[in-house]
PDB file of N, CA and C in Angstrom:
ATOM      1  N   UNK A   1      33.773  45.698 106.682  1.00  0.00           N
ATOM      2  CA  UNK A   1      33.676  46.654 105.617  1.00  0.00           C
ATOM      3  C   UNK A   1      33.873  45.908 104.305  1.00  0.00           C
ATOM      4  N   UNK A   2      33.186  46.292 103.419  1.00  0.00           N
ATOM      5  CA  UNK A   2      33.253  45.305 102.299  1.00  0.00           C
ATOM      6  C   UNK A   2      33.475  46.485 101.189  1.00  0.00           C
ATOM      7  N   UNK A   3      34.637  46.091 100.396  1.00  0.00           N
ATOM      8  CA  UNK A   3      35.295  46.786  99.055  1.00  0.00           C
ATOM      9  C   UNK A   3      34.506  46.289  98.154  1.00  0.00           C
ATOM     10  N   UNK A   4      34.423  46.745  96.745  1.00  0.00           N
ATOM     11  CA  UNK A   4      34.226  46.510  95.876  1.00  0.00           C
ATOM     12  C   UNK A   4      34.616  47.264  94.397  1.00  0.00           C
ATOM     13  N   UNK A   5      34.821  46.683  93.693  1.00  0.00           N
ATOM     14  CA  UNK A   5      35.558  47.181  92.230  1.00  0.00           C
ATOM     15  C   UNK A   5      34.544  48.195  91.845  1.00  0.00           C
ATOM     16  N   UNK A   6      33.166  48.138  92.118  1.00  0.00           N
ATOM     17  CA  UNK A   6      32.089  49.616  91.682  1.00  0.00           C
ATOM     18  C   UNK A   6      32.362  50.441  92.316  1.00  0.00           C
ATOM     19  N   UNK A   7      32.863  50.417  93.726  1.00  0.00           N
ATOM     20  CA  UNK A   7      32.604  51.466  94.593  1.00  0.00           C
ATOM     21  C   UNK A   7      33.791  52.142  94.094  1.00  0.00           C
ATOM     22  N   UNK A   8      35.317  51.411  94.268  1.00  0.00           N
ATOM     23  CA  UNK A   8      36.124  52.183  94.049  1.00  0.00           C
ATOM     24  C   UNK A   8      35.934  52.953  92.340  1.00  0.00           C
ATOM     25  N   UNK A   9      35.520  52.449  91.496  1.00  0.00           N
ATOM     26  CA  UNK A   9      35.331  52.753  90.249  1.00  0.00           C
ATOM     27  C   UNK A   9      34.578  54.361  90.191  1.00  0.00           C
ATOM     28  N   UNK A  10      33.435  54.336  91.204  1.00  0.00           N
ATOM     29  CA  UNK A  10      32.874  55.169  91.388  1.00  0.00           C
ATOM     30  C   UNK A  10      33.222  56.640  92.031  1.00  0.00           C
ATOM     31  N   UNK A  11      34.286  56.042  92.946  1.00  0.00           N
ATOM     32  CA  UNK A  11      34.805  57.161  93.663  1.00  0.00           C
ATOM     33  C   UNK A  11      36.078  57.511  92.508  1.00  0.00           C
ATOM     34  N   UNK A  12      36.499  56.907  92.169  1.00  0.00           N
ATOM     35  CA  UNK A  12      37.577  56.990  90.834  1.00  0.00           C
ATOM     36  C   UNK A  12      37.253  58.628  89.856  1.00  0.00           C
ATOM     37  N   UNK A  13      35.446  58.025  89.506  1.00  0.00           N
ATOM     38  CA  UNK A  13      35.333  58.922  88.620  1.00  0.00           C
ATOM     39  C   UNK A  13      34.601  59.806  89.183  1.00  0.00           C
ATOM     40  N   UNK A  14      34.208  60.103  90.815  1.00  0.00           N
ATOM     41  CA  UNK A  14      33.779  61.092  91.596  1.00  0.00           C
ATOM     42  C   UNK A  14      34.857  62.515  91.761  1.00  0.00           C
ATOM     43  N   UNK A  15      35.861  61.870  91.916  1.00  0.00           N
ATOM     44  CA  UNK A  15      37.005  62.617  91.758  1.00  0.00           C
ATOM     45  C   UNK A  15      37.760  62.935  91.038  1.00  0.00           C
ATOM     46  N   UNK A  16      37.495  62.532  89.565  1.00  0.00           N
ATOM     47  CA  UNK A  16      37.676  63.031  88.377  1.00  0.00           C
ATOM     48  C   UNK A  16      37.040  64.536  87.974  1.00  0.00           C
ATOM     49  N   UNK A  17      35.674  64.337  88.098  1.00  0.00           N
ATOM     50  CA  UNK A  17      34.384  64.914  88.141  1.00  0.00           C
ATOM     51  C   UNK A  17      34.964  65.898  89.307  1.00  0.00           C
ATOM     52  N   UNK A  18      35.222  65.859  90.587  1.00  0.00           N
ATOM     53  CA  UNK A  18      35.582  66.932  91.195  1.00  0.00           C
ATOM     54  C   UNK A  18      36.295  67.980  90.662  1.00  0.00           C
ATOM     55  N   UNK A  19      37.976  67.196  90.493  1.00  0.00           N
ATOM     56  CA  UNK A  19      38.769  68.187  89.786  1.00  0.00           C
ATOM     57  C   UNK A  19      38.546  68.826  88.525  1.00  0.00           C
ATOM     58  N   UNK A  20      37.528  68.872  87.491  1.00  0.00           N
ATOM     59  CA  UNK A  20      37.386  69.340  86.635  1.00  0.00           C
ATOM     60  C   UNK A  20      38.072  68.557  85.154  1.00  0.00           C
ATOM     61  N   UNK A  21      37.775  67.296  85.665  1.00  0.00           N
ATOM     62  CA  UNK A  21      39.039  66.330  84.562  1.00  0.00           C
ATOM     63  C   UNK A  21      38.202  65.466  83.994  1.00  0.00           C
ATOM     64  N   UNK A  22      39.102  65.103  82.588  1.00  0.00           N
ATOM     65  CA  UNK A  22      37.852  64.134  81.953  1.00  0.00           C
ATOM     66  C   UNK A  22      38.484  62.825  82.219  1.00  0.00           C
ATOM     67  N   UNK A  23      37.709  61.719  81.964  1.00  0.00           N
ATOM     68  CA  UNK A  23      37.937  60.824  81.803  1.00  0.00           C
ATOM     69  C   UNK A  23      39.534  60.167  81.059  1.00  0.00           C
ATOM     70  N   UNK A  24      39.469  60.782  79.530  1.00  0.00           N
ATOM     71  CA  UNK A  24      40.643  60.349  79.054  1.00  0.00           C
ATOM     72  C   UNK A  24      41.720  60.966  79.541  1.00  0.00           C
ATOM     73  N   UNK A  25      41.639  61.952  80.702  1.00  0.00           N
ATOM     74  CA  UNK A  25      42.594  62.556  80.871  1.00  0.00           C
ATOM     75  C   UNK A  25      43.658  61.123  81.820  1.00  0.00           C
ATOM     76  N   UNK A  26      43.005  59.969  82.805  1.00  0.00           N
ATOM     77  CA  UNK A  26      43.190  58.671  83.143  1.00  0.00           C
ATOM     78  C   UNK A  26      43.866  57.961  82.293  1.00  0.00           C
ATOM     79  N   UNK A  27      43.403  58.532  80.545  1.00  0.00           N
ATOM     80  CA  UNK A  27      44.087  57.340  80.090  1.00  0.00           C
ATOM     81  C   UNK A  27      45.829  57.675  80.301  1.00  0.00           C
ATOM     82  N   UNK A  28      46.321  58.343  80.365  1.00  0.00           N
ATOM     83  CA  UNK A  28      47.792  58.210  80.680  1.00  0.00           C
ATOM     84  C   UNK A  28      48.309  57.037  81.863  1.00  0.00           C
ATOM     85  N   UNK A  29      47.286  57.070  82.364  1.00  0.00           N
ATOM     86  CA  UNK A  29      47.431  55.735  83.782  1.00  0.00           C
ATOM     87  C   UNK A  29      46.894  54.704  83.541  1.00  0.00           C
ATOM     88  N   UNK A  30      45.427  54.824  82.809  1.00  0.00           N
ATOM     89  CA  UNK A  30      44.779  53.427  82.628  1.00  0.00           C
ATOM     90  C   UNK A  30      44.563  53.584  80.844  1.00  0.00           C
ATOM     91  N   UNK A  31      44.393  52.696  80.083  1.00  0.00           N
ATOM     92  CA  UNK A  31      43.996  52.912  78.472  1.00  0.00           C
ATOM     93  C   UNK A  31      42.517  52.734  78.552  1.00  0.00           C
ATOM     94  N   UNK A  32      42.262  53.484  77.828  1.00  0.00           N
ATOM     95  CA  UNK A  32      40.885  53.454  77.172  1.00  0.00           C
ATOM     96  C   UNK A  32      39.838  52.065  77.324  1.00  0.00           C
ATOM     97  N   UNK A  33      38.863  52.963  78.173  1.00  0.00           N
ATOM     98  CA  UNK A  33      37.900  51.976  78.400  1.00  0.00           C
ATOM     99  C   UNK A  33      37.962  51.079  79.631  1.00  0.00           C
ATOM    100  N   UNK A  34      39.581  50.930  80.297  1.00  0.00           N
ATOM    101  CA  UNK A  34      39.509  50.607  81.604  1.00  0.00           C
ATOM    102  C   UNK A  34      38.500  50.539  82.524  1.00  0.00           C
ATOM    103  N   UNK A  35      38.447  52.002  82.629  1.00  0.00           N
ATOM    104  CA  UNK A  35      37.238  52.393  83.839  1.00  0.00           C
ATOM    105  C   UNK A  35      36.270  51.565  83.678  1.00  0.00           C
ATOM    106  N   UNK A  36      35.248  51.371  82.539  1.00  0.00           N
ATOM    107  CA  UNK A  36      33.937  50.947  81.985  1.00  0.00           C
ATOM    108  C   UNK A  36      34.183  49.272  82.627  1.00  0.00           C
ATOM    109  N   UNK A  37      35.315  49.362  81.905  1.00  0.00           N
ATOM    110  CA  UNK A  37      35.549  47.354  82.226  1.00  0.00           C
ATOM    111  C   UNK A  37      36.213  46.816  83.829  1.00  0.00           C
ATOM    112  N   UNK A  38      36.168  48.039  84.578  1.00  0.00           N
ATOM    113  CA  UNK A  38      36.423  47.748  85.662  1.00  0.00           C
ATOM    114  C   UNK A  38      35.091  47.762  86.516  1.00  0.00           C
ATOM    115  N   UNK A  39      34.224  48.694  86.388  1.00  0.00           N
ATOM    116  CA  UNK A  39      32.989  48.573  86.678  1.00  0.00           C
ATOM    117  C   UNK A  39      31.918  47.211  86.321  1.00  0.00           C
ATOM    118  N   UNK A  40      31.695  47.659  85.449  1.00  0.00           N
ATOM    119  CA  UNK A  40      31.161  46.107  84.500  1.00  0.00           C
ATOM    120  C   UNK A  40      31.804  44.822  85.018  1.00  0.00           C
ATOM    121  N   UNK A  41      32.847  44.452  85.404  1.00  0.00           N
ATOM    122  CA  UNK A  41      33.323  43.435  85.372  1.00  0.00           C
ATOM    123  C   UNK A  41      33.106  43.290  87.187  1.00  0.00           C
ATOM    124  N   UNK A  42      33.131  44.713  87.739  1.00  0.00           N
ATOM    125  CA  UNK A  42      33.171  43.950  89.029  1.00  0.00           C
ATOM    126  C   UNK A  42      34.300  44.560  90.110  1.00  0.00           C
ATOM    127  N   UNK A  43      34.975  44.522  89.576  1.00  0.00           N
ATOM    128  CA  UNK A  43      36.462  44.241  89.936  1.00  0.00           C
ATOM    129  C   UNK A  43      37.183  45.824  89.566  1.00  0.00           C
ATOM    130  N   UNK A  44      38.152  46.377  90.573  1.00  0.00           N
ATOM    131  CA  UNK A  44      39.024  47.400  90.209  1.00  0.00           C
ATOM    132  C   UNK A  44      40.441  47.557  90.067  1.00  0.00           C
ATOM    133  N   UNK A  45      41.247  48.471  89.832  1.00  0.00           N
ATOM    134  CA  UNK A  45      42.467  47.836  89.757  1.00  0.00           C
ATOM    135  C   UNK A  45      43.047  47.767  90.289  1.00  0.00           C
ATOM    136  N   UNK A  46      44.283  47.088  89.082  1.00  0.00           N
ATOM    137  CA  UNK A  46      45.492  46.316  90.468  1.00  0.00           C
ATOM    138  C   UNK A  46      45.947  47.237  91.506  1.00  0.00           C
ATOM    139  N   UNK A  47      47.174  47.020  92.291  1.00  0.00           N
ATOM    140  CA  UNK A  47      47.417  48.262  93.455  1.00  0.00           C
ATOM    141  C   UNK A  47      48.534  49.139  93.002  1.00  0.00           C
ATOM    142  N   UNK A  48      49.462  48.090  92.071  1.00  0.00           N
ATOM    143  CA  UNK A  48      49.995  49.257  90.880  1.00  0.00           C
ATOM    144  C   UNK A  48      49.388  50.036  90.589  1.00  0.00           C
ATOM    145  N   UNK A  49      48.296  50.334  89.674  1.00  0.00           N
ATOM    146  CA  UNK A  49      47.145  51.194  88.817  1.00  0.00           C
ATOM    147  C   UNK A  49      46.602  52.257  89.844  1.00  0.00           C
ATOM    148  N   UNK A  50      45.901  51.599  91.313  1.00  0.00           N
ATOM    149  CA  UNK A  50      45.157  51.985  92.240  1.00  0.00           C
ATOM    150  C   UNK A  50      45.661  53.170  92.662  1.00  0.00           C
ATOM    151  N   UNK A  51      47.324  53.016  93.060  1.00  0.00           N
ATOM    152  CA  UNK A  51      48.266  53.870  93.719  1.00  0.00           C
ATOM    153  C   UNK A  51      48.923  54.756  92.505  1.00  0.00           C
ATOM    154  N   UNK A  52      49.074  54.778  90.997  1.00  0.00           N
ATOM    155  CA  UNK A  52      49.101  55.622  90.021  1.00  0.00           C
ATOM    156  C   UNK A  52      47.816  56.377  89.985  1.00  0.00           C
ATOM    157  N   UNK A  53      46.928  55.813  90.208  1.00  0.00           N
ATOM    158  CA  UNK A  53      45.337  56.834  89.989  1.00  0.00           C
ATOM    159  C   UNK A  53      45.220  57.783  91.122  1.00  0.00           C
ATOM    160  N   UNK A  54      45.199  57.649  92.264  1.00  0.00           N
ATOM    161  CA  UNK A  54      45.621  57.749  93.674  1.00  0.00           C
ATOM    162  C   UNK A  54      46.301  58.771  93.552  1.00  0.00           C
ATOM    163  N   UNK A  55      47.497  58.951  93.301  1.00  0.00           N
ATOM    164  CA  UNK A  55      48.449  59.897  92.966  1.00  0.00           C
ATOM    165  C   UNK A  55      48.058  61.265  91.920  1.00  0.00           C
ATOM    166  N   UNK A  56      47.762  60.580  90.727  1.00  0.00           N
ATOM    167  CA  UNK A  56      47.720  61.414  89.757  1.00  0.00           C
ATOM    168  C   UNK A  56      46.021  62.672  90.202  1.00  0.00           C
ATOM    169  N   UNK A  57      45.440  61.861  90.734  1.00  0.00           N
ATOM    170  CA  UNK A  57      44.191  62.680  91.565  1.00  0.00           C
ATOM    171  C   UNK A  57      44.340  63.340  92.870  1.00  0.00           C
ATOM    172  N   UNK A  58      45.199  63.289  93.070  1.00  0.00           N
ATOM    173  CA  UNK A  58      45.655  63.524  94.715  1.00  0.00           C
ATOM    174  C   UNK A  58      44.915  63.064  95.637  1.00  0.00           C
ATOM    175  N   UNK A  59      44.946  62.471  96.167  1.00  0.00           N
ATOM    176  CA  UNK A  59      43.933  61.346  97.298  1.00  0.00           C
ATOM    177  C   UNK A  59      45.073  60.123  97.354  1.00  0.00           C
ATOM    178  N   UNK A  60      44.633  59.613  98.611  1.00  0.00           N
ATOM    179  CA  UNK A  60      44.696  58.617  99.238  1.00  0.00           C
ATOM    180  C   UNK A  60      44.520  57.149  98.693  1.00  0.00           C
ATOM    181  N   UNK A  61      45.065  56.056  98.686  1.00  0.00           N
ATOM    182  CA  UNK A  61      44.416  54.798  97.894  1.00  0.00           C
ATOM    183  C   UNK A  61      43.506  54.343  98.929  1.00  0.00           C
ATOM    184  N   UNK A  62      43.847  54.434 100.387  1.00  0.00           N
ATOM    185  CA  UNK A  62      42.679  54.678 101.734  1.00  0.00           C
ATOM    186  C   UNK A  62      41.096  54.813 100.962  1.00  0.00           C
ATOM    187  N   UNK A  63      41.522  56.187 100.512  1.00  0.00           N
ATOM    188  CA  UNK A  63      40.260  57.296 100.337  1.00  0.00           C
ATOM    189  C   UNK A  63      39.577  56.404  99.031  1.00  0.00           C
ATOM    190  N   UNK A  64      40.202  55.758  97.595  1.00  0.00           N
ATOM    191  CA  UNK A  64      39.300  55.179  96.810  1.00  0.00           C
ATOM    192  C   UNK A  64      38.837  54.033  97.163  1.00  0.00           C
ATOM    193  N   UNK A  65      39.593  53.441  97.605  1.00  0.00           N
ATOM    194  CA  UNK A  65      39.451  51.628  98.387  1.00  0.00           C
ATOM    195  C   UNK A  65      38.126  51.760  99.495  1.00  0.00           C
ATOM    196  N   UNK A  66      37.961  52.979 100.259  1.00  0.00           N
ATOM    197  CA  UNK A  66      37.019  53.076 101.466  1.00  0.00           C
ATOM    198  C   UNK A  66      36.265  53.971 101.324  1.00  0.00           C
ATOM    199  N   UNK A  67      36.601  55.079 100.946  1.00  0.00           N
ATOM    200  CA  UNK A  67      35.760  56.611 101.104  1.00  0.00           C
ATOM    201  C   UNK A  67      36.407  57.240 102.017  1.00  0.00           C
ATOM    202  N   UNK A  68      37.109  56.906 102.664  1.00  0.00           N
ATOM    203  CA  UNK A  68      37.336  57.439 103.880  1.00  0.00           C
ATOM    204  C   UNK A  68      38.544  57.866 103.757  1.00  0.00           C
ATOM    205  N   UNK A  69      39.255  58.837 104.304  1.00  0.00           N
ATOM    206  CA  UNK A  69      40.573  59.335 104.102  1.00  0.00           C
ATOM    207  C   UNK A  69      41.399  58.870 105.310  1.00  0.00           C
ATOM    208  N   UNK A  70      42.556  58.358 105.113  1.00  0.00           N
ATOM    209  CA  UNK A  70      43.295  57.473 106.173  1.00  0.00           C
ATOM    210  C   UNK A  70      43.960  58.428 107.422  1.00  0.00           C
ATOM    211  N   UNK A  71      43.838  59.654 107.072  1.00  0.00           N
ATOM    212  CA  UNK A  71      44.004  61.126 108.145  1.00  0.00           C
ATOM    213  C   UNK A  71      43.022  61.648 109.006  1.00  0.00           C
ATOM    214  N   UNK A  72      41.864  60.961 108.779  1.00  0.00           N
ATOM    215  CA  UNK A  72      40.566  61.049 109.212  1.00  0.00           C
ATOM    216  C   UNK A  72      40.067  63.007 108.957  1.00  0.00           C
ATOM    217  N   UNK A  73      40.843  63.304 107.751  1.00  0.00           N
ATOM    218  CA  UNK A  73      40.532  65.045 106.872  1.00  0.00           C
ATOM    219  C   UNK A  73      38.753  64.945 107.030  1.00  0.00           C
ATOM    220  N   UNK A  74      38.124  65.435 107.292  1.00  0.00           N
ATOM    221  CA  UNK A  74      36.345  65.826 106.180  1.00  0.00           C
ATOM    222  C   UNK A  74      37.221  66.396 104.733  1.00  0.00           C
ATOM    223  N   UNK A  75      36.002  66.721 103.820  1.00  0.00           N
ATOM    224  CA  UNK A  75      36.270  66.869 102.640  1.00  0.00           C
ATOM    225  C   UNK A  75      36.449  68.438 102.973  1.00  0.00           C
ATOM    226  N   UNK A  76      36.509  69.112 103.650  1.00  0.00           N
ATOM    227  CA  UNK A  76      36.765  70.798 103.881  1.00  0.00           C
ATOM    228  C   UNK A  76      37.968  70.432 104.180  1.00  0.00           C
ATOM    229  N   UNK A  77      38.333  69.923 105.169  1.00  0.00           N
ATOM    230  CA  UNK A  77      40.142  69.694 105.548  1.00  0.00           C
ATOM    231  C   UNK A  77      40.664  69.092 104.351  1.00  0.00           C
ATOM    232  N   UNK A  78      40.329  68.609 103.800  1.00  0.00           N
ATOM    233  CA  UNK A  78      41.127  68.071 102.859  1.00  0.00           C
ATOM    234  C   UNK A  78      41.394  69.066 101.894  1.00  0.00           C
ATOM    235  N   UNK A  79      40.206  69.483 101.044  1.00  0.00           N
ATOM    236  CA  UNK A  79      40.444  70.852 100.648  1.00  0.00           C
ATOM    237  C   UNK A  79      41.386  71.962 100.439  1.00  0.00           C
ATOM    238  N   UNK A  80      41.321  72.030 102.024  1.00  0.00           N
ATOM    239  CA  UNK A  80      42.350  73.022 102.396  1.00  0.00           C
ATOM    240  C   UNK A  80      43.468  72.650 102.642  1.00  0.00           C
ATOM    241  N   UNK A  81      43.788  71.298 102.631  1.00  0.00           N
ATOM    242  CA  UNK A  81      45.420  70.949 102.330  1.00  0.00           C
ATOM    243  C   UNK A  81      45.964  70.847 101.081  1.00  0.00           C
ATOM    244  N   UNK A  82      44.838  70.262 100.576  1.00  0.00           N
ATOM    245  CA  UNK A  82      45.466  70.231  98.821  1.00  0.00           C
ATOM    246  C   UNK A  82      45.317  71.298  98.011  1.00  0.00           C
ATOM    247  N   UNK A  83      44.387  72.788  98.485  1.00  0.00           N
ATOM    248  CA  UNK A  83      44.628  73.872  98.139  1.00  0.00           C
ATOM    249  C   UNK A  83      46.066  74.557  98.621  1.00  0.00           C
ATOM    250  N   UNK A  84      46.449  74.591  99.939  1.00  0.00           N
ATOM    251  CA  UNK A  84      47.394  74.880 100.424  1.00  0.00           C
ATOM    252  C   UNK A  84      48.530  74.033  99.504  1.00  0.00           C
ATOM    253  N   UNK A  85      48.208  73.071  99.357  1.00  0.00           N
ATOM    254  CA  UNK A  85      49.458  72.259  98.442  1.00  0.00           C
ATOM    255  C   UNK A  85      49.912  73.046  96.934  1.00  0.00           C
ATOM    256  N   UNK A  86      48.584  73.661  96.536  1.00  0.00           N
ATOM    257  CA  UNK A  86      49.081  73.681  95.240  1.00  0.00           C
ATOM    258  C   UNK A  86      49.370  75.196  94.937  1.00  0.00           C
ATOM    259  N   UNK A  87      49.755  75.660  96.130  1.00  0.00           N
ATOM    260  CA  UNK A  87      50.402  76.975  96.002  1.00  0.00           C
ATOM    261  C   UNK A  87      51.608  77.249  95.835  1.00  0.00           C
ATOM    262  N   UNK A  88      52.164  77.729  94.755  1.00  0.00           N
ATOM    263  CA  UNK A  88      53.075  77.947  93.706  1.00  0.00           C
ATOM    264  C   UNK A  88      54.508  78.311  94.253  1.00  0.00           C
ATOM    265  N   UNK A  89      54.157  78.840  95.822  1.00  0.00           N
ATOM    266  CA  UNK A  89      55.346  79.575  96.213  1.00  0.00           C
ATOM    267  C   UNK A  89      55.977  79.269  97.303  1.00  0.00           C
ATOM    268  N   UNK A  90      56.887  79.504  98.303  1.00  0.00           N
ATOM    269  CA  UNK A  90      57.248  79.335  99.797  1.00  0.00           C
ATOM    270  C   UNK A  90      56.799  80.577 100.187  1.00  0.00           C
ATOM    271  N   UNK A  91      56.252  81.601  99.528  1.00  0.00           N
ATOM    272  CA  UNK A  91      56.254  82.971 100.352  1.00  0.00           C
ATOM    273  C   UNK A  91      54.234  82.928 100.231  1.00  0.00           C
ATOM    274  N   UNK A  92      53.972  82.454  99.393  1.00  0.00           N
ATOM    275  CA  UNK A  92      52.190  82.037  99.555  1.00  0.00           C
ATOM    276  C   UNK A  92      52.104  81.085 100.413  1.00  0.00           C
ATOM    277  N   UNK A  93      53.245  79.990 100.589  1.00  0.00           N
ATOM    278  CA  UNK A  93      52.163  79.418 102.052  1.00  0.00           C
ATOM    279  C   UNK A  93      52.794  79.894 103.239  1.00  0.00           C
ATOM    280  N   UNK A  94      53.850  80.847 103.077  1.00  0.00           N
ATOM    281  CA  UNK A  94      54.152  81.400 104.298  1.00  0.00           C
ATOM    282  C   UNK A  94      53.315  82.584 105.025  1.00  0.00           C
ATOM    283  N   UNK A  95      52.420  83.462 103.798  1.00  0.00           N
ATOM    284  CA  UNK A  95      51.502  83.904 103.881  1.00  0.00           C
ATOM    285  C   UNK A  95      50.481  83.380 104.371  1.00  0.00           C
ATOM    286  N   UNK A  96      49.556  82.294 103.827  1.00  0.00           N
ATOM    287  CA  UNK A  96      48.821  81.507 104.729  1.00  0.00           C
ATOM    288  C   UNK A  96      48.334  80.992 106.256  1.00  0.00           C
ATOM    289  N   UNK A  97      50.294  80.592 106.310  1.00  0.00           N
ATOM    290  CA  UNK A  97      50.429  80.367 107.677  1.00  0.00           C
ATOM    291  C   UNK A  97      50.502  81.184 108.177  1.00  0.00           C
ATOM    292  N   UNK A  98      50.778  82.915 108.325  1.00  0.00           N
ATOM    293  CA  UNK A  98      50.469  83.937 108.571  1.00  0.00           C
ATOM    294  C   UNK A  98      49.217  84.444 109.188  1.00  0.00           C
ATOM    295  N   UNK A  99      48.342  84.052 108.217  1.00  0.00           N
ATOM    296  CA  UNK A  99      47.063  84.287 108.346  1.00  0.00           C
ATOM    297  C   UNK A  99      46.267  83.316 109.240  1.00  0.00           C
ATOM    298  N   UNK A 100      46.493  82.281 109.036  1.00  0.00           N
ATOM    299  CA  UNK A 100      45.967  81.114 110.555  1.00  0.00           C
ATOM    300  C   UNK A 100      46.288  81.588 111.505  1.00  0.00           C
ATOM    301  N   UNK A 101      47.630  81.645 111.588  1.00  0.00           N
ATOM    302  CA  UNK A 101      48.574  81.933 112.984  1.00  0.00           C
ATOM    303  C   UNK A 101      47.771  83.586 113.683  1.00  0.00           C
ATOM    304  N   UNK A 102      47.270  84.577 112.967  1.00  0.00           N
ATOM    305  CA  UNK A 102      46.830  85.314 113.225  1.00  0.00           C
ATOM    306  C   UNK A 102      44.950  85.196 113.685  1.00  0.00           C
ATOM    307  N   UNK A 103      44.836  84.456 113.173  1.00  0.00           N
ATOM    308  CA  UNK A 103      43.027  84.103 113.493  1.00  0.00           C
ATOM    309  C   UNK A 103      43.299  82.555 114.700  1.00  0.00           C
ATOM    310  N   UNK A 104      44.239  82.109 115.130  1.00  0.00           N
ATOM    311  CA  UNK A 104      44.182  81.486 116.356  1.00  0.00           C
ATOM    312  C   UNK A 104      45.149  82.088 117.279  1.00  0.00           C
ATOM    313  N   UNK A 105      45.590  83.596 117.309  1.00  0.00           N
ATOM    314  CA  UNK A 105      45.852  83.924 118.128  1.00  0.00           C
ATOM    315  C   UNK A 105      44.596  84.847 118.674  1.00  0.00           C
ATOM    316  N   UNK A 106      44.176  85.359 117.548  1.00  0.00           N
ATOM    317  CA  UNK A 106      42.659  86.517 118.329  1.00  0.00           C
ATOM    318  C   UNK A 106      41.799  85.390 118.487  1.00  0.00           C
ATOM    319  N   UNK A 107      41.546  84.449 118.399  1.00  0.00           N
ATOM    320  CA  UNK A 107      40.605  83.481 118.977  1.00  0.00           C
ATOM    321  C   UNK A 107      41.131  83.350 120.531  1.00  0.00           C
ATOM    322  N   UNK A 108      42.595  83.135 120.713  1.00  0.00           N
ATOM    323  CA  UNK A 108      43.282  82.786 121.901  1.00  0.00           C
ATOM    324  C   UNK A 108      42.992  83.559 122.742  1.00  0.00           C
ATOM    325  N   UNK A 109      43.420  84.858 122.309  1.00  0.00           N
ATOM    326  CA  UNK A 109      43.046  86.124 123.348  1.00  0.00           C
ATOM    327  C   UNK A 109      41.301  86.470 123.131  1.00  0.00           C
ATOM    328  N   UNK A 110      40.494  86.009 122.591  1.00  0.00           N
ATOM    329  CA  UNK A 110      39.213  86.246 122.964  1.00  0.00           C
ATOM    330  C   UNK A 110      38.730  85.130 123.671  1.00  0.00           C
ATOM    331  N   UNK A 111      39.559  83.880 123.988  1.00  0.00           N
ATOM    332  CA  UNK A 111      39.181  82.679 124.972  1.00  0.00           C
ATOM    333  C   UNK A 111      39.628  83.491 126.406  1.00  0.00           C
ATOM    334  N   UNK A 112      40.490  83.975 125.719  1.00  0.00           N
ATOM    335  CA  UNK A 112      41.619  84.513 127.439  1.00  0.00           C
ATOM    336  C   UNK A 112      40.860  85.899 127.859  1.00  0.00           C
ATOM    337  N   UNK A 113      40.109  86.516 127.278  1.00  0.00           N
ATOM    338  CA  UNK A 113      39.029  87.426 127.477  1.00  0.00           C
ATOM    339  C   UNK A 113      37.829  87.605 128.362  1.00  0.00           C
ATOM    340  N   UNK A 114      37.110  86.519 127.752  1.00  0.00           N
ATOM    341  CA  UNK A 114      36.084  86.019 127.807  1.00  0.00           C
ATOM    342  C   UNK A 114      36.326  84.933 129.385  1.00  0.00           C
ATOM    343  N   UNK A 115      37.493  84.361 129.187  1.00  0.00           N
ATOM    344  CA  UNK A 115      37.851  83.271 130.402  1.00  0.00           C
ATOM    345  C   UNK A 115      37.807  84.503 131.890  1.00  0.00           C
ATOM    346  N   UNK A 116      38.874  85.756 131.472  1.00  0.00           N
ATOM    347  CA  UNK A 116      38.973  86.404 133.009  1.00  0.00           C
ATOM    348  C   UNK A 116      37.766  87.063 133.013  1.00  0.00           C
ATOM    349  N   UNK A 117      36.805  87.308 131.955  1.00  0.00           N
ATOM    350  CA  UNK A 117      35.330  88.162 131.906  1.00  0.00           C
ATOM    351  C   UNK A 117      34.619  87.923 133.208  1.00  0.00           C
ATOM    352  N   UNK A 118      34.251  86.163 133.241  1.00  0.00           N
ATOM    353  CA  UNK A 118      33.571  85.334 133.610  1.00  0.00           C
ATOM    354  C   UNK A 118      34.093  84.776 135.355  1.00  0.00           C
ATOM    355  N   UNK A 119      35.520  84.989 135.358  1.00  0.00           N
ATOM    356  CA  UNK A 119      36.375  84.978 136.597  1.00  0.00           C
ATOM    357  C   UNK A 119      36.072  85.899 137.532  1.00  0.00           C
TER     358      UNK A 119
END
């Protein structure tokens, strides 16, 4: 597998572009013009920087370094963890989990249905 300072650069500002964020909003992590001269030059940053960018985007340094998320998430699972993450409350994700817990139990009993149907 071969890294490179574009790719990660790219996924950098893929996921900028996701969250609805600009560019300078980075500069608190990187100064002005970073990005451009990390591309251009080749090269991305250090693992200090990598793992501040990483963070401040929520992702993985896995996920900019590779594409790939080190949990092996798709971008729907992932989604739905970092949506689930950014819920405000203990009683909203207790709600949540509510609501799973309720759509894999009627899945359960329509396996267990369907299983003695067929019996």
């Amino acid at each position: 597998m071969s890294i490179s300072g574009a790719s990660v650069v790219e996924r950098i500002g893929s996921e900028v572009d996701k969250k609805g964020l600009k560019r300078a909003d980075l500069y608190k992590i990187a100064p002005s013009g970073t990005l451009s001269n990390w591309k251009n030059q080749g090269h991305g940053p250090n693992a200090y920087t990598l793992y501040e960018v990483s963070a401040f985007l929520g992702v993985s340094v896995d996920y900019l370094l590779t594409g790939k998320d080190s949990a092996g998430l798709t971008g729907e699972e992932r989604q739905l963890v970092d949506s689930f993450r950014s819920l405000g409350s203990q009683d909203d994700r207790d709600e949540i989990m509510g609501i799973i817990n309720l759509k894999l139990d009627k899945a359960k009993k329509g396996d267990i249905l369907s299983d003695s149907a067929s019996a």
